[in-house]
PDB file of N, CA and C in Angstrom:
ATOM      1  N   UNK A   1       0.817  -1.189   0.000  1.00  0.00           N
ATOM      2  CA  UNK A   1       0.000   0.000   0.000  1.00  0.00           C
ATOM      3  C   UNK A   1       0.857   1.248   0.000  1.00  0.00           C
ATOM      4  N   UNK A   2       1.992   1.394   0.912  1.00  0.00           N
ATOM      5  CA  UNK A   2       2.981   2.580   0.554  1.00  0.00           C
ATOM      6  C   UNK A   2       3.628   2.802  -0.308  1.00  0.00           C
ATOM      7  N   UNK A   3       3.428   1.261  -1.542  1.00  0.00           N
ATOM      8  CA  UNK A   3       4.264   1.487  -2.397  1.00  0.00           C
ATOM      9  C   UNK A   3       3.217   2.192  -3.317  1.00  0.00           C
ATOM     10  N   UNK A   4       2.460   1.710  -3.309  1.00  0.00           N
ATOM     11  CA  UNK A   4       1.433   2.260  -4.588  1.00  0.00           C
ATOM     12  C   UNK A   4       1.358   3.732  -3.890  1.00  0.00           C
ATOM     13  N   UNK A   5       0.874   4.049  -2.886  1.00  0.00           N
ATOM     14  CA  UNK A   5       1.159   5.172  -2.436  1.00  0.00           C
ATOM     15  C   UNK A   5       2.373   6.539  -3.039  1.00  0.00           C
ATOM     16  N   UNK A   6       3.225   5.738  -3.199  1.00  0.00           N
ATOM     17  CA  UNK A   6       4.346   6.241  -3.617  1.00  0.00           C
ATOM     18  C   UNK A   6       4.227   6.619  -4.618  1.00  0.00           C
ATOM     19  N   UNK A   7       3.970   5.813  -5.170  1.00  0.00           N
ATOM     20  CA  UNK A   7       3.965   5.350  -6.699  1.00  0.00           C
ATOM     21  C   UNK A   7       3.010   6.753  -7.349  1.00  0.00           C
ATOM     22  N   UNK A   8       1.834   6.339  -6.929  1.00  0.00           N
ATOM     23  CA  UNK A   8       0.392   7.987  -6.706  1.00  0.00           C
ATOM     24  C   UNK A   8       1.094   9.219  -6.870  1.00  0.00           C
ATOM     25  N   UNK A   9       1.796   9.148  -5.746  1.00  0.00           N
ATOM     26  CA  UNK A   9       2.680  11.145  -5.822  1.00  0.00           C
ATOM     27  C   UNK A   9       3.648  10.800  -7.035  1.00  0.00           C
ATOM     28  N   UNK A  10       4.250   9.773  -6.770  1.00  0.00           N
ATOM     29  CA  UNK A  10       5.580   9.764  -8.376  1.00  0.00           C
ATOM     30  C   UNK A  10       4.720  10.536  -9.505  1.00  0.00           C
ATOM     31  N   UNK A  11       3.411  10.044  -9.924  1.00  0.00           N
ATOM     32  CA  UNK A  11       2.797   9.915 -11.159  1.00  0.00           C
ATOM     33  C   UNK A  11       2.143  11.995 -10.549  1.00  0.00           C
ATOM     34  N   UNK A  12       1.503  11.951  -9.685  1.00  0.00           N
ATOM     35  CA  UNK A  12       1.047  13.482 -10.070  1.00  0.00           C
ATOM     36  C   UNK A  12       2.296  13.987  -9.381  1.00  0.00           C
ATOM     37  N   UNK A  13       3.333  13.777  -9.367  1.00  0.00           N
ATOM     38  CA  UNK A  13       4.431  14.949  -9.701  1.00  0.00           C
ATOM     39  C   UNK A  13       4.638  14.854 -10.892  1.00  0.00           C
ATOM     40  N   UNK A  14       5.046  14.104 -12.017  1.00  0.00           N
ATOM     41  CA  UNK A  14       5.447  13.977 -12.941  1.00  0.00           C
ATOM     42  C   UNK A  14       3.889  14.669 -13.529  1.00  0.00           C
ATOM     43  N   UNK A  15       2.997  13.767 -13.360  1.00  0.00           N
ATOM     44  CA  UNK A  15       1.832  14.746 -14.165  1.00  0.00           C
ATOM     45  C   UNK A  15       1.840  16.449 -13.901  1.00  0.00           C
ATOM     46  N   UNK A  16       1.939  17.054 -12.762  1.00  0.00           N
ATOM     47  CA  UNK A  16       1.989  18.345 -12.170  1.00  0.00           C
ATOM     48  C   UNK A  16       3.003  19.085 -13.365  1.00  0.00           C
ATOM     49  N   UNK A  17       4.458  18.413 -13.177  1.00  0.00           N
ATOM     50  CA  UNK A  17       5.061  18.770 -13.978  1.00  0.00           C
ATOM     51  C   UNK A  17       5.422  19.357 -15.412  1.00  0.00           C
ATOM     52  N   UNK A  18       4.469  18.302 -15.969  1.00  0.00           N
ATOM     53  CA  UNK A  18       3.888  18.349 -17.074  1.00  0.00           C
ATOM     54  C   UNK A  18       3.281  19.441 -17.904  1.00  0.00           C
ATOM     55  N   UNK A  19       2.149  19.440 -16.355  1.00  0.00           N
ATOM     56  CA  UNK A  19       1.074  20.555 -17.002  1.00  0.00           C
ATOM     57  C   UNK A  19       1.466  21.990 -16.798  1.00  0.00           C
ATOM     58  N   UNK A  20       3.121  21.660 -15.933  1.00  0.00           N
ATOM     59  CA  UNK A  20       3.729  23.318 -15.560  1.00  0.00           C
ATOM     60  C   UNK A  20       4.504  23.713 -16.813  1.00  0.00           C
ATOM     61  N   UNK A  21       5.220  22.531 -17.944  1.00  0.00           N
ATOM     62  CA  UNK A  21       6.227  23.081 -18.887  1.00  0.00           C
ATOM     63  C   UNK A  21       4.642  23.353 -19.411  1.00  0.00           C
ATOM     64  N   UNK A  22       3.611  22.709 -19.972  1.00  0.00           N
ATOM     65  CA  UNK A  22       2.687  22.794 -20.852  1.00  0.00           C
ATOM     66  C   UNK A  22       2.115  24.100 -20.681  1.00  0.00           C
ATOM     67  N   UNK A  23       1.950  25.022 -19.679  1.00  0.00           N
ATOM     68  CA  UNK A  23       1.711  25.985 -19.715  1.00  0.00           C
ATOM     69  C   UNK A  23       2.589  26.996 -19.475  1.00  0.00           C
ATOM     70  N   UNK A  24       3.824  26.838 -19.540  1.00  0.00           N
ATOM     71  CA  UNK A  24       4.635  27.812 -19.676  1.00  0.00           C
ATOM     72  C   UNK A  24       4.598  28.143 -21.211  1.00  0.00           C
ATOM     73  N   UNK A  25       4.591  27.102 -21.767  1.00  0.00           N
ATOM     74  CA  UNK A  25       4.886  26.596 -23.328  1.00  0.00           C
ATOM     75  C   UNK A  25       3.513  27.486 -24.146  1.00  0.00           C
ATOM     76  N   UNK A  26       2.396  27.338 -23.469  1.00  0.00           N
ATOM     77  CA  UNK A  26       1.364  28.322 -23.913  1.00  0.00           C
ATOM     78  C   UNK A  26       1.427  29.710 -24.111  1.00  0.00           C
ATOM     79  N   UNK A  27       2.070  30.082 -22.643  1.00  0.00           N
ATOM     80  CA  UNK A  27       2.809  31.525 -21.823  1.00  0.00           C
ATOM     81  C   UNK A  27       3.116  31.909 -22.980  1.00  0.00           C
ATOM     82  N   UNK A  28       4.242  31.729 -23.357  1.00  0.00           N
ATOM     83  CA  UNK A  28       5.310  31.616 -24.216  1.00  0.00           C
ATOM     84  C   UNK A  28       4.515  32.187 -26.000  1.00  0.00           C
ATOM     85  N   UNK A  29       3.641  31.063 -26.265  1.00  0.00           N
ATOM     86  CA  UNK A  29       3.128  31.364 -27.114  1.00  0.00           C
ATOM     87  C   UNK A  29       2.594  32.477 -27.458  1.00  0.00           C
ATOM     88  N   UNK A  30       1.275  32.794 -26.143  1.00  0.00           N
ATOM     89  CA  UNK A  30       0.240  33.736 -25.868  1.00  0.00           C
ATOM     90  C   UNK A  30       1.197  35.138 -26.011  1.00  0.00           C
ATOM     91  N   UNK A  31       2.060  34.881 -25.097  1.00  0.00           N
ATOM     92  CA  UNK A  31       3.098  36.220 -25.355  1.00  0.00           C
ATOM     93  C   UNK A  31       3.293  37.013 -27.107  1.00  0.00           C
ATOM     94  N   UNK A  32       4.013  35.733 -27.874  1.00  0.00           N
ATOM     95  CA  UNK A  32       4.728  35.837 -29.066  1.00  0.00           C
ATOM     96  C   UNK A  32       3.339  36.197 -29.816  1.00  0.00           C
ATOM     97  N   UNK A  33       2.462  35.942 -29.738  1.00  0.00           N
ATOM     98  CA  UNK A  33       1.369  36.159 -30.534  1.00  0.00           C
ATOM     99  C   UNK A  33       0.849  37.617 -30.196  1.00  0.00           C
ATOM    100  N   UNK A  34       0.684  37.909 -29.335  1.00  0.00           N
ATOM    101  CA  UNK A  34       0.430  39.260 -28.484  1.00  0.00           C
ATOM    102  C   UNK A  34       1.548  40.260 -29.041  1.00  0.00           C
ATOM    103  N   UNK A  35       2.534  39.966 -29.287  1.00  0.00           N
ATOM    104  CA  UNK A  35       3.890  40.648 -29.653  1.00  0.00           C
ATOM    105  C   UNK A  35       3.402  40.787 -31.300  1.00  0.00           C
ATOM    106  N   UNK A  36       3.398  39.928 -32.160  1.00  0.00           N
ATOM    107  CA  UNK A  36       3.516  39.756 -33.434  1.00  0.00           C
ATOM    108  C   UNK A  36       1.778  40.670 -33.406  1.00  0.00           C
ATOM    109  N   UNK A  37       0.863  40.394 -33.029  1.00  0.00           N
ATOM    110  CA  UNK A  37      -0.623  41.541 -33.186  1.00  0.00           C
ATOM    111  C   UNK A  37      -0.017  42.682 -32.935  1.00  0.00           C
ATOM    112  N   UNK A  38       0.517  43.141 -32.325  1.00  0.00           N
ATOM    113  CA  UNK A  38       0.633  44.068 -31.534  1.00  0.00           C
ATOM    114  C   UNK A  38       1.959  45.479 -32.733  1.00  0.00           C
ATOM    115  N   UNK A  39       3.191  44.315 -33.407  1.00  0.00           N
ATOM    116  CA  UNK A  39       3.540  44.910 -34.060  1.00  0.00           C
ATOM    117  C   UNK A  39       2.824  45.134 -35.189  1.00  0.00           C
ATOM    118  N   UNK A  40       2.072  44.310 -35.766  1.00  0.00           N
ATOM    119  CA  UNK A  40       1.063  44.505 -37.136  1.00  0.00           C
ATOM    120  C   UNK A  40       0.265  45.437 -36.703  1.00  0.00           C
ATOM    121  N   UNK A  41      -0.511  45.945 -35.663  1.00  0.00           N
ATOM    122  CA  UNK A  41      -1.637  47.284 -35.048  1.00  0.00           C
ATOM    123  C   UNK A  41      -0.770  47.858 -35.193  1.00  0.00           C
ATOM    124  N   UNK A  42       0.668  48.439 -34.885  1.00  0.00           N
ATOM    125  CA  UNK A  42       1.561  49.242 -35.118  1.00  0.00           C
ATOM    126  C   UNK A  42       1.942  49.698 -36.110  1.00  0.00           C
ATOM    127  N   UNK A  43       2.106  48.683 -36.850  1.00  0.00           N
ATOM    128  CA  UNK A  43       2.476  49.285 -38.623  1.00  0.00           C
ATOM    129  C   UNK A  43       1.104  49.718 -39.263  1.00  0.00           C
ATOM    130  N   UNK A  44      -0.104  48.968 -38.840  1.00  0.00           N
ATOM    131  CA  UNK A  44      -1.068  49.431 -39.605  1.00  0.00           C
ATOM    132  C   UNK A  44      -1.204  50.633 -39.112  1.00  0.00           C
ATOM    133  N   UNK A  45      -0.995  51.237 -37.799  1.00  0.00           N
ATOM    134  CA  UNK A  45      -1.712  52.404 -37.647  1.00  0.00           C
ATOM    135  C   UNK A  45      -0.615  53.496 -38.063  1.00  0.00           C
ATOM    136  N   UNK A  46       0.602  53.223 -38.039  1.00  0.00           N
ATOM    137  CA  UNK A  46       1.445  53.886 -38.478  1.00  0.00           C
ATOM    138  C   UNK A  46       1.209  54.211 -40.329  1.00  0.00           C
ATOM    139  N   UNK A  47       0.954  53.303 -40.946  1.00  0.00           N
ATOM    140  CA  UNK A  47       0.149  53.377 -42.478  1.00  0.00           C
ATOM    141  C   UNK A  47      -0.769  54.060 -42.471  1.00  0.00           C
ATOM    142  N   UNK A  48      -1.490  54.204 -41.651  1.00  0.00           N
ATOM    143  CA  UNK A  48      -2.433  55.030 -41.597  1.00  0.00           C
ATOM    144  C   UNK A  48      -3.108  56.295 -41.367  1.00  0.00           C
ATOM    145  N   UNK A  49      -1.900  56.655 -40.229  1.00  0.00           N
ATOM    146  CA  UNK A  49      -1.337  58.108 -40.015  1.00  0.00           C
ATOM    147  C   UNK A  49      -0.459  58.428 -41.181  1.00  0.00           C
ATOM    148  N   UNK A  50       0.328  58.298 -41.683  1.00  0.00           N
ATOM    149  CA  UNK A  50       1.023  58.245 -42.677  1.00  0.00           C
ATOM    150  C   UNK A  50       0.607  58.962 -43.957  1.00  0.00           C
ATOM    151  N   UNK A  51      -0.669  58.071 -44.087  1.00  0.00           N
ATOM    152  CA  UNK A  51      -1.515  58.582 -45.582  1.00  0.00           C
ATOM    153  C   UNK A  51      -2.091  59.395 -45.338  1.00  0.00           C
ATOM    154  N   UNK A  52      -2.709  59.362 -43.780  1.00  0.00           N
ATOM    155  CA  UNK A  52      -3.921  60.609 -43.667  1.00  0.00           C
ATOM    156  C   UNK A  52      -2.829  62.095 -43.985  1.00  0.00           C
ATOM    157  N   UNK A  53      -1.663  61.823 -43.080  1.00  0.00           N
ATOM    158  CA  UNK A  53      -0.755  63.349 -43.370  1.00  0.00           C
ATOM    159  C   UNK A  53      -0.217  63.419 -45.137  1.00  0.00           C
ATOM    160  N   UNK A  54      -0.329  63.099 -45.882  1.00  0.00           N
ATOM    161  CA  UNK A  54       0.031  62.686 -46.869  1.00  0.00           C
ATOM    162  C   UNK A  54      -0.961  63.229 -47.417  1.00  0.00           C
ATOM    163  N   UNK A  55      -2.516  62.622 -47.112  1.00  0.00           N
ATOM    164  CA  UNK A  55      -3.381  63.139 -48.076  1.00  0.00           C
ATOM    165  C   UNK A  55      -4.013  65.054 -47.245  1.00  0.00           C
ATOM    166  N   UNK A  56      -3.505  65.168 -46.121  1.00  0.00           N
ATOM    167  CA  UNK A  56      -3.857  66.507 -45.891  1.00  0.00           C
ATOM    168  C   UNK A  56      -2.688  67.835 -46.251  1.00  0.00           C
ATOM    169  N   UNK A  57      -1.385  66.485 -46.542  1.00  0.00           N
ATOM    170  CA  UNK A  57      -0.234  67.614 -47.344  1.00  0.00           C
ATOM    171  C   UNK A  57      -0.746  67.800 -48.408  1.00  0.00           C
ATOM    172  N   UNK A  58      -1.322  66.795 -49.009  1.00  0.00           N
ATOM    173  CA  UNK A  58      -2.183  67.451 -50.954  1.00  0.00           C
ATOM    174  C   UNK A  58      -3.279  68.216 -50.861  1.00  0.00           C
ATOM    175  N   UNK A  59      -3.734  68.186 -49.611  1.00  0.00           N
ATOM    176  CA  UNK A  59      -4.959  69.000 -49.877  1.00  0.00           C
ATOM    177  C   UNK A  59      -4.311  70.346 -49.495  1.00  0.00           C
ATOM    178  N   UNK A  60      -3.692  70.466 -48.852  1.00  0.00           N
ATOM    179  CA  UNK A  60      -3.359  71.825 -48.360  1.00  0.00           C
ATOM    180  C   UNK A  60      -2.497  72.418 -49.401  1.00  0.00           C
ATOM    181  N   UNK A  61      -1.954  71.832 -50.094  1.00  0.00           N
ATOM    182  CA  UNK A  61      -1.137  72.253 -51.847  1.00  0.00           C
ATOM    183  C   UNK A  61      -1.859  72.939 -52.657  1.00  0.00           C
ATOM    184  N   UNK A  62      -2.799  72.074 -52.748  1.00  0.00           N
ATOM    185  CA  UNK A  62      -4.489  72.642 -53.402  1.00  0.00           C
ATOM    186  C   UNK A  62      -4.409  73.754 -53.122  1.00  0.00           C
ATOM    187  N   UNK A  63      -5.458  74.081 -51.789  1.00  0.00           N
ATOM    188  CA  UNK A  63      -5.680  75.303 -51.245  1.00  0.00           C
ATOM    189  C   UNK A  63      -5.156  75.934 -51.330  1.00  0.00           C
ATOM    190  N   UNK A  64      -3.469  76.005 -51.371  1.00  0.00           N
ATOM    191  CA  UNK A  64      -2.873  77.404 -51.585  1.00  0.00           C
ATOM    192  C   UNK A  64      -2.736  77.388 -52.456  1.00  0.00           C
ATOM    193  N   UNK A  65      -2.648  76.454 -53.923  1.00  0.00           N
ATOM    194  CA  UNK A  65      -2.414  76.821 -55.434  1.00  0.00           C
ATOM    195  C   UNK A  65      -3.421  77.146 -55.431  1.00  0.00           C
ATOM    196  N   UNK A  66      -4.952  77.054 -55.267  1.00  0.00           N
ATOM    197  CA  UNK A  66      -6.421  77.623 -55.389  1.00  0.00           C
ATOM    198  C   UNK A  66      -6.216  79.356 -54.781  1.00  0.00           C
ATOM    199  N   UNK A  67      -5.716  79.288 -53.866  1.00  0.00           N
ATOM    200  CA  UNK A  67      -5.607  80.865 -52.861  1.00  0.00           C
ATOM    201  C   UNK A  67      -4.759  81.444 -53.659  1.00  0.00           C
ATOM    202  N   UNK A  68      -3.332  81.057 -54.584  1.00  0.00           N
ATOM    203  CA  UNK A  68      -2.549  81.883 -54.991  1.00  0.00           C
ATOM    204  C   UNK A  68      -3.530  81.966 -56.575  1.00  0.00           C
ATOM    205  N   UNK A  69      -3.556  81.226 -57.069  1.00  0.00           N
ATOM    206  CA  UNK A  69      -4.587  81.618 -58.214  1.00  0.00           C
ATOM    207  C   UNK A  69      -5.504  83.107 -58.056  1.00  0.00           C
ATOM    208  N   UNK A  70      -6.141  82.726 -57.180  1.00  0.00           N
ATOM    209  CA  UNK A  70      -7.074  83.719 -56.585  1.00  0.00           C
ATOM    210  C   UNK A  70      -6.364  85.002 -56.523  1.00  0.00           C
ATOM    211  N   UNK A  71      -5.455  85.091 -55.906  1.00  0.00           N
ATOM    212  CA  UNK A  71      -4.704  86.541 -55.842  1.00  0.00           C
ATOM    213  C   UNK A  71      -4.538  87.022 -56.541  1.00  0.00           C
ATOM    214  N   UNK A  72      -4.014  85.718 -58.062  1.00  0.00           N
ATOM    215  CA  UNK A  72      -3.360  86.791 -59.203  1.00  0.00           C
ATOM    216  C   UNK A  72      -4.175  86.731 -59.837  1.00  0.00           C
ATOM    217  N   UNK A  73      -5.461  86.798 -59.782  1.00  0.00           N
ATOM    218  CA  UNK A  73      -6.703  87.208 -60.642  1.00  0.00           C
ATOM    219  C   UNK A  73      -7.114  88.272 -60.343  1.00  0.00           C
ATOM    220  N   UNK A  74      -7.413  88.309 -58.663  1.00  0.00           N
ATOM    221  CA  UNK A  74      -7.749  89.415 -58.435  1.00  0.00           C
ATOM    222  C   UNK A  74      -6.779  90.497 -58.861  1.00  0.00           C
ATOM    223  N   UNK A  75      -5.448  90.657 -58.894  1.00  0.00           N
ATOM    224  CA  UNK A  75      -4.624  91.343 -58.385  1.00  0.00           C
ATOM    225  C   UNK A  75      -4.304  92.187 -60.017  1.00  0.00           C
ATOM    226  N   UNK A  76      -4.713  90.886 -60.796  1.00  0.00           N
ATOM    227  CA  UNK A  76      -4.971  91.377 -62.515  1.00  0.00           C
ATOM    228  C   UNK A  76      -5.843  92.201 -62.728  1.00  0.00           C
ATOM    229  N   UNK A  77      -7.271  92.070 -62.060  1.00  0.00           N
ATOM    230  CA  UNK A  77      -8.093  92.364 -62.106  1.00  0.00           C
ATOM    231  C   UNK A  77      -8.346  93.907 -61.473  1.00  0.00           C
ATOM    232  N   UNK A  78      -7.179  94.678 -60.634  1.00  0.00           N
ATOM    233  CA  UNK A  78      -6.969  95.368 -59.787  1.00  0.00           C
ATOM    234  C   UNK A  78      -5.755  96.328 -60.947  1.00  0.00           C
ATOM    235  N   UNK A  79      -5.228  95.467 -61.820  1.00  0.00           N
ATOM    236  CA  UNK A  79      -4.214  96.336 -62.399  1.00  0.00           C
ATOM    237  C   UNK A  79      -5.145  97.183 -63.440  1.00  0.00           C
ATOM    238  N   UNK A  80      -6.105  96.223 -63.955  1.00  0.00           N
ATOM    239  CA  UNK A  80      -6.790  96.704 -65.065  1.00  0.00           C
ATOM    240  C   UNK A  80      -7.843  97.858 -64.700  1.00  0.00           C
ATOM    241  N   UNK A  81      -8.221  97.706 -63.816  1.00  0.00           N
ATOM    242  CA  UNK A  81      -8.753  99.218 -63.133  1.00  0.00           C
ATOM    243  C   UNK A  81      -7.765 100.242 -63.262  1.00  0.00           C
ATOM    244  N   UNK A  82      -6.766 100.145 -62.507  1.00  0.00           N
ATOM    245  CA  UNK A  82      -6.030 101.321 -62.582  1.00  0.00           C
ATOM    246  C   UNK A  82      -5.742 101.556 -63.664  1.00  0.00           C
ATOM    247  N   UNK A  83      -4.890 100.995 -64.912  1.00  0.00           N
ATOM    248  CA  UNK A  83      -5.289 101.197 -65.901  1.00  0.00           C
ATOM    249  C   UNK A  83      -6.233 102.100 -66.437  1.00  0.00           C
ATOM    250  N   UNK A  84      -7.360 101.376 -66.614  1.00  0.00           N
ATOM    251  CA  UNK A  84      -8.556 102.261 -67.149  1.00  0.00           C
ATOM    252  C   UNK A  84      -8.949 103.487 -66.487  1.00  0.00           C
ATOM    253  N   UNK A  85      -8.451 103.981 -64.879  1.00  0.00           N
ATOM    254  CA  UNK A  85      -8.541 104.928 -64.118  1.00  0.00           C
ATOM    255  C   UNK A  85      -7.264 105.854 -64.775  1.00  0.00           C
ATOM    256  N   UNK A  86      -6.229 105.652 -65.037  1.00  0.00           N
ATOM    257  CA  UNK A  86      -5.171 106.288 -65.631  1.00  0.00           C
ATOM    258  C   UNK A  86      -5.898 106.830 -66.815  1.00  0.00           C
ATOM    259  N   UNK A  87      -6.233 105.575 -67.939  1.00  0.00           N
ATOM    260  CA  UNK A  87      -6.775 106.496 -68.922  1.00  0.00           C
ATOM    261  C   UNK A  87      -7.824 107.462 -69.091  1.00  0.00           C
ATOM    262  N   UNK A  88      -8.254 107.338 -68.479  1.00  0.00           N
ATOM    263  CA  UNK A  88      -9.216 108.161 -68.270  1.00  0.00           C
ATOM    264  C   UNK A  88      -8.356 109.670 -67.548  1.00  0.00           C
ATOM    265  N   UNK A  89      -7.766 109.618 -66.801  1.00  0.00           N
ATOM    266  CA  UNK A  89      -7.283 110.715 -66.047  1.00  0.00           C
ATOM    267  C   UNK A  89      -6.143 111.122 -66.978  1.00  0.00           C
ATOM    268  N   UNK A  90      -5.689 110.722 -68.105  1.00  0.00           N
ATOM    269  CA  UNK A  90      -4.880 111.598 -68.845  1.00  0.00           C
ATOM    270  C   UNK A  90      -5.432 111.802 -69.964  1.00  0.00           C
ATOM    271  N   UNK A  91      -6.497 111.535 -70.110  1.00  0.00           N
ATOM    272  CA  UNK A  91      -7.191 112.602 -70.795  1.00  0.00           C
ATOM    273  C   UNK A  91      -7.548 114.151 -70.660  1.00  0.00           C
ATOM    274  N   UNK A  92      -7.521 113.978 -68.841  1.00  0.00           N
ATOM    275  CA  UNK A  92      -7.868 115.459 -68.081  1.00  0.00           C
ATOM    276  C   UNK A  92      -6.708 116.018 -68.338  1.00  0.00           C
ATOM    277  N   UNK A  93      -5.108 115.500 -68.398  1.00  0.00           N
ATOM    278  CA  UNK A  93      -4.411 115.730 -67.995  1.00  0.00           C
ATOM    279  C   UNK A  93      -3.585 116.755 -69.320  1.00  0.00           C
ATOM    280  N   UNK A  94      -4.084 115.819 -70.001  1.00  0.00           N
ATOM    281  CA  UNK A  94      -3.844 116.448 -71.100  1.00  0.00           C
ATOM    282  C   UNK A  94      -4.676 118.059 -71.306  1.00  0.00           C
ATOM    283  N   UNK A  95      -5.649 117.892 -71.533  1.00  0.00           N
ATOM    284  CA  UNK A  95      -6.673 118.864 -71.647  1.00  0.00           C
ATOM    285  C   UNK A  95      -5.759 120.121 -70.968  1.00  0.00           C
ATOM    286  N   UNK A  96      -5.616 120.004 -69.940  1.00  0.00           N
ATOM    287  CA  UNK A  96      -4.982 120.727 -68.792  1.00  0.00           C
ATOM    288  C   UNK A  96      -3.592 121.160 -69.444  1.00  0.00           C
ATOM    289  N   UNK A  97      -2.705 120.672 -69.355  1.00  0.00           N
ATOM    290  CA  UNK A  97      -1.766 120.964 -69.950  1.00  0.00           C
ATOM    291  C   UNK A  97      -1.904 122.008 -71.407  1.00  0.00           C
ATOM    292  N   UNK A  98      -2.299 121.370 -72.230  1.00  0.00           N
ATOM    293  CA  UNK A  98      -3.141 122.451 -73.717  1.00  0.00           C
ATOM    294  C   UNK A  98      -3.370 123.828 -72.741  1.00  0.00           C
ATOM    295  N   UNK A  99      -4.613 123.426 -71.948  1.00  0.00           N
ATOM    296  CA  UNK A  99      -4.972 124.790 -71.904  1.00  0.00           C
ATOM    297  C   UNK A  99      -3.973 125.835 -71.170  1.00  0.00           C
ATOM    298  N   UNK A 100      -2.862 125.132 -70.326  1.00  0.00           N
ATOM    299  CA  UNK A 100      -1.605 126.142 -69.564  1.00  0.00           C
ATOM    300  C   UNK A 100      -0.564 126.526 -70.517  1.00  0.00           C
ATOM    301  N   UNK A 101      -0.690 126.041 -71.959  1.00  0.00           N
ATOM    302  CA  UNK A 101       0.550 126.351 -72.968  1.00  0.00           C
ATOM    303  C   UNK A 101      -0.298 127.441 -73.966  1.00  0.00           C
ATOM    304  N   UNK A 102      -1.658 127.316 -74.059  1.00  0.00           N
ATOM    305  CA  UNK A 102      -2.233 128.117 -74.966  1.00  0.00           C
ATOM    306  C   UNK A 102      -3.058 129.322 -74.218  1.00  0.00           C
TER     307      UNK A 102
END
């Protein structure tokens, strides 16, 4: 009876044992897998920040080639007034002149 006794703990130590590498061995796994998700969420989100700044550097290119457009239309549009304000005013200018020589 003490031998079988014996015998009982021999077997659930060795079983105990067992189930301690077997779940280290999981550990182990659960870890590496957790690691390997963990770098892929990383790169994806890094891809993803990435493009978003990427696609708000093109948009903002836009906007100011749209804004500088804009200026030099207006700014054309601003010459040609004066312009036509000139001509018009040397017409007076003239006039004026004639009449201080004659």
């Amino acid at each position: 009876m003490a031998k079988e006794t014996v015998q009982a703990i021999r077997e659930a130590e060795l079983k105990a044992s067992q189930i301690e590498k077997d779940a280290a061995g999981k550990r182990d796994e659960i870890i590496l897998k957790a690691e390997e998700d963990a770098k892929v969420k990383i790169s994806s989100v890094i891809k993803e920040a990435l493009a978003k700044a990427e696609q708000d550097l093109e948009q903002a290119q836009f906007q100011g080639t749209e804004r500088m457009k804009n200026a030099v239309i207006k700014a054309e549009q601003e010459i040609l007034e004066l312009k036509e304000m000139v001509k018009s005013k040397e017409q007076v200018a003239i006039d004026l002149v004639l009449a201080q020589v004659i």
